[in-house]
C-alpha atoms as a PDB file:
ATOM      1  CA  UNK A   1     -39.399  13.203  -3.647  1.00  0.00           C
ATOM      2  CA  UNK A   2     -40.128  12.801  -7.755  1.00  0.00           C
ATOM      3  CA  UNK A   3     -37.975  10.801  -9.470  1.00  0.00           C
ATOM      4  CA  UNK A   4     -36.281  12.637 -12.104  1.00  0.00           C
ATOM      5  CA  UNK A   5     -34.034  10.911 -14.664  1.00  0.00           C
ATOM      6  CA  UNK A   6     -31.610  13.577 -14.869  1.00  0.00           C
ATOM      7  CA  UNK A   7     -30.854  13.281 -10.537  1.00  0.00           C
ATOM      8  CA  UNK A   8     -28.376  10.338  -9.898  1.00  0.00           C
ATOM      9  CA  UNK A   9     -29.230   7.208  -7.436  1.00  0.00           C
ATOM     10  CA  UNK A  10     -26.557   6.850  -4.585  1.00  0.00           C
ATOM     11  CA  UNK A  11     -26.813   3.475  -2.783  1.00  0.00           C
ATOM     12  CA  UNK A  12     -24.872   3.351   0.747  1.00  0.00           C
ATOM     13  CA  UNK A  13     -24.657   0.512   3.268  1.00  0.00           C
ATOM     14  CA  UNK A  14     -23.658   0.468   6.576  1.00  0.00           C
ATOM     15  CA  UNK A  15     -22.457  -2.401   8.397  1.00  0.00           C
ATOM     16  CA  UNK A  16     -19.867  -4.047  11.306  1.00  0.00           C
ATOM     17  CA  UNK A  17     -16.528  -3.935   9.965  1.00  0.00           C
ATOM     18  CA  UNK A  18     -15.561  -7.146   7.874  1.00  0.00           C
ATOM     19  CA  UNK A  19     -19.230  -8.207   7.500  1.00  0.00           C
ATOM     20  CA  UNK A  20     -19.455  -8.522   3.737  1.00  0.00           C
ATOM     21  CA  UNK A  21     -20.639  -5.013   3.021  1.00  0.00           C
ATOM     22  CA  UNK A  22     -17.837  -4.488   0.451  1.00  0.00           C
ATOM     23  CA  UNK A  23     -18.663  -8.136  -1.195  1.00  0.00           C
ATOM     24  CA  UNK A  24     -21.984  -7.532  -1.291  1.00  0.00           C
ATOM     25  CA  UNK A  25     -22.015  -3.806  -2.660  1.00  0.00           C
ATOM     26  CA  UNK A  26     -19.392  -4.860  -5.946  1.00  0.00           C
ATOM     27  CA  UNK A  27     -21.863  -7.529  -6.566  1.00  0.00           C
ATOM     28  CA  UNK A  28     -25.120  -6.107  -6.600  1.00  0.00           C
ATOM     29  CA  UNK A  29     -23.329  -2.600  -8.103  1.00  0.00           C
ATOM     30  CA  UNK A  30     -21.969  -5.105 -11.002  1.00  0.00           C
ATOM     31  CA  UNK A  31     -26.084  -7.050 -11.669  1.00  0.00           C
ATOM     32  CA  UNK A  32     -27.392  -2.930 -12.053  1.00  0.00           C
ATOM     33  CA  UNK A  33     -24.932  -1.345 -13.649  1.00  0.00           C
ATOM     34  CA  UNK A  34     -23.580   1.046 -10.727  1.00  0.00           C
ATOM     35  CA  UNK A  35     -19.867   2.086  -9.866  1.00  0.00           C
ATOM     36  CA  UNK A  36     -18.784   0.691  -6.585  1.00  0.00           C
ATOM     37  CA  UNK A  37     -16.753   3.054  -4.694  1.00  0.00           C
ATOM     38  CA  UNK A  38     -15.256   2.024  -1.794  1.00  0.00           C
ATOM     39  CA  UNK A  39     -15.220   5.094   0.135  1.00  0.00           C
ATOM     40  CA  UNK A  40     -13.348   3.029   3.294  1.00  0.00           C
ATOM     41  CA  UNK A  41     -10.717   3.036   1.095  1.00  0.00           C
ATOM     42  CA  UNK A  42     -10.650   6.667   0.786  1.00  0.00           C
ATOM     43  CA  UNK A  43     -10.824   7.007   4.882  1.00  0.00           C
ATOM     44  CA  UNK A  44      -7.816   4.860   5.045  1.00  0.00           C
ATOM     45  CA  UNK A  45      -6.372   6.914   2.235  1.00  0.00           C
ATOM     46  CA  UNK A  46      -6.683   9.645   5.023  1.00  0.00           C
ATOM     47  CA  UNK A  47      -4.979   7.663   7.470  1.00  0.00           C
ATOM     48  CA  UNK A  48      -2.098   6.683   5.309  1.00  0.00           C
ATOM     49  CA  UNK A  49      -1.437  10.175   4.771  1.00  0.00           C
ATOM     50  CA  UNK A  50      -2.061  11.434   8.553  1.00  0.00           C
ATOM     51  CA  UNK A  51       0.568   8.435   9.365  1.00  0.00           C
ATOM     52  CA  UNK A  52       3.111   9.469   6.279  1.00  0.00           C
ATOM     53  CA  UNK A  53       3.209  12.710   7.725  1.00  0.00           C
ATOM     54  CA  UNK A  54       3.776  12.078  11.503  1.00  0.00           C
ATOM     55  CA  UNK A  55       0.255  13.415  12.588  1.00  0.00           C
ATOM     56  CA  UNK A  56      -1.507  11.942  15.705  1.00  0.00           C
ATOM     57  CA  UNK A  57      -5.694  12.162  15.877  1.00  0.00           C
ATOM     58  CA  UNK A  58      -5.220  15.018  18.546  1.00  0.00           C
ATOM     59  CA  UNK A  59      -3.459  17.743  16.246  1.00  0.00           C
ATOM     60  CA  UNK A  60      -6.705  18.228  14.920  1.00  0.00           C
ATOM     61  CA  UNK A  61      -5.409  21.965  13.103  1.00  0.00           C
ATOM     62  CA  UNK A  62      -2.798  19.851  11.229  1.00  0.00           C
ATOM     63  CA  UNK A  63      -5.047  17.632  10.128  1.00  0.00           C
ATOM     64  CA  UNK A  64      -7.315  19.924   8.906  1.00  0.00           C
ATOM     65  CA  UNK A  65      -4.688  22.158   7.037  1.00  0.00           C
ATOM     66  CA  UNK A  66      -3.340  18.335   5.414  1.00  0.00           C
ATOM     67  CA  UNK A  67      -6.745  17.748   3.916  1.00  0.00           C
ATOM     68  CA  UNK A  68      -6.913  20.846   2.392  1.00  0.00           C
ATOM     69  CA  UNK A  69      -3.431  20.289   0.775  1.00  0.00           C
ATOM     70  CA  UNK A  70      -4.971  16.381  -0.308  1.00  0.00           C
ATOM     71  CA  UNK A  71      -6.692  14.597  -3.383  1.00  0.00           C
ATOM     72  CA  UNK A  72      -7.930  11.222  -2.776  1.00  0.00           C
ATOM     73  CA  UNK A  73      -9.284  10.136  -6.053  1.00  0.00           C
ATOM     74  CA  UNK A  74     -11.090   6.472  -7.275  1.00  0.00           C
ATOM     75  CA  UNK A  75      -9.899   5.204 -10.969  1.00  0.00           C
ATOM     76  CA  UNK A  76     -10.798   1.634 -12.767  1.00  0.00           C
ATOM     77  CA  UNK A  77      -7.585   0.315 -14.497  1.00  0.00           C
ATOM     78  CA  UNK A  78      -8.520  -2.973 -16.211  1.00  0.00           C
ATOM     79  CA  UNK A  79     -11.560  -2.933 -14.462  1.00  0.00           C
ATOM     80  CA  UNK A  80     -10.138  -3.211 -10.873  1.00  0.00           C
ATOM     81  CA  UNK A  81     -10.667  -0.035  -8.524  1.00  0.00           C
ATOM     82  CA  UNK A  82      -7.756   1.439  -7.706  1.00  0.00           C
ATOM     83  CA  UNK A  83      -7.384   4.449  -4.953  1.00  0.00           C
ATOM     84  CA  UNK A  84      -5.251   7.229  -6.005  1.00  0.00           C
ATOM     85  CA  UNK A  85      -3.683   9.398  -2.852  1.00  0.00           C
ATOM     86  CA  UNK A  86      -2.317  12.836  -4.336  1.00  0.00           C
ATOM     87  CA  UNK A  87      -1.726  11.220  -7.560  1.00  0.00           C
ATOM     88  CA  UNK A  88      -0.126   7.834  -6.342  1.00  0.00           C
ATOM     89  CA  UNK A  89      -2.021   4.416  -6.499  1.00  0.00           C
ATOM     90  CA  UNK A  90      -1.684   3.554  -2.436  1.00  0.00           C
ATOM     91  CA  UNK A  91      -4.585   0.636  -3.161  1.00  0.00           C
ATOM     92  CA  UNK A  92      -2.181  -2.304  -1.521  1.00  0.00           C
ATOM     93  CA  UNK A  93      -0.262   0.602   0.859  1.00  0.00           C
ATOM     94  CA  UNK A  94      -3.967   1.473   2.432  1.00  0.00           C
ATOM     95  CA  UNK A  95      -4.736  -2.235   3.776  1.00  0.00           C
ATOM     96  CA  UNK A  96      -1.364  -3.102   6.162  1.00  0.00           C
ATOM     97  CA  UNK A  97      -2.064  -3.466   9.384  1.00  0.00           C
ATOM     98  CA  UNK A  98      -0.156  -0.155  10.014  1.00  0.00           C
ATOM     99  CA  UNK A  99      -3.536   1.491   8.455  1.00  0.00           C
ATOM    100  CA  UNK A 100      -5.955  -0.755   9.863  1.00  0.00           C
ATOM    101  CA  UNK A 101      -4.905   0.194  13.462  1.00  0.00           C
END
């Protein structure tokens, strides 16, 4: 593939869960310049919703209408990523154990 200058360079790792991937991509995002985005966050932005709304991995048509109805967004407020769920920060909602499971 040629490089072109105008094309933008995504950077993904992929790792065990709680293995440092999330340390290690803010700190090597912050040395080059990139935007970290934690896109785990957004999956468990996903499941917040999915649990907020009384849907089980099974109804598979609700969950599908749901994510068309959804906007899980990333913003930087004083430099600190923040997940926005339809408009509402949900960054400390999205990492109770309720989530996690």
């Amino acid at each position: 593939m040629k490089y072109s200058p105008t094309k933008k360079i995504v950077i993904a790792i992929d790792g065990f869960s709680s293995c440092g991937k999330s340390t290690f991509a803010k700190e090597i995002a912050a040395r080059i310049g990139y935007v970290f985005i934690d896109t785990g966050a957004m999956y468990r932005a996903i499941a917040l919703k999915t649990l907020r709304m009384g849907l089980t991995a099974a109804d598979v048509k609700g969950i599908e209408t749901m994510l068309k109805h959804t906007d899980v967004s990333i913003a930087y407020i004083d430099g600190v990523q923040h997940v926005l769920l339809d408009g509402e920060d949900v960054s400390g909602l999205i990492r109770t154990n309720r989530v996690s499971k």
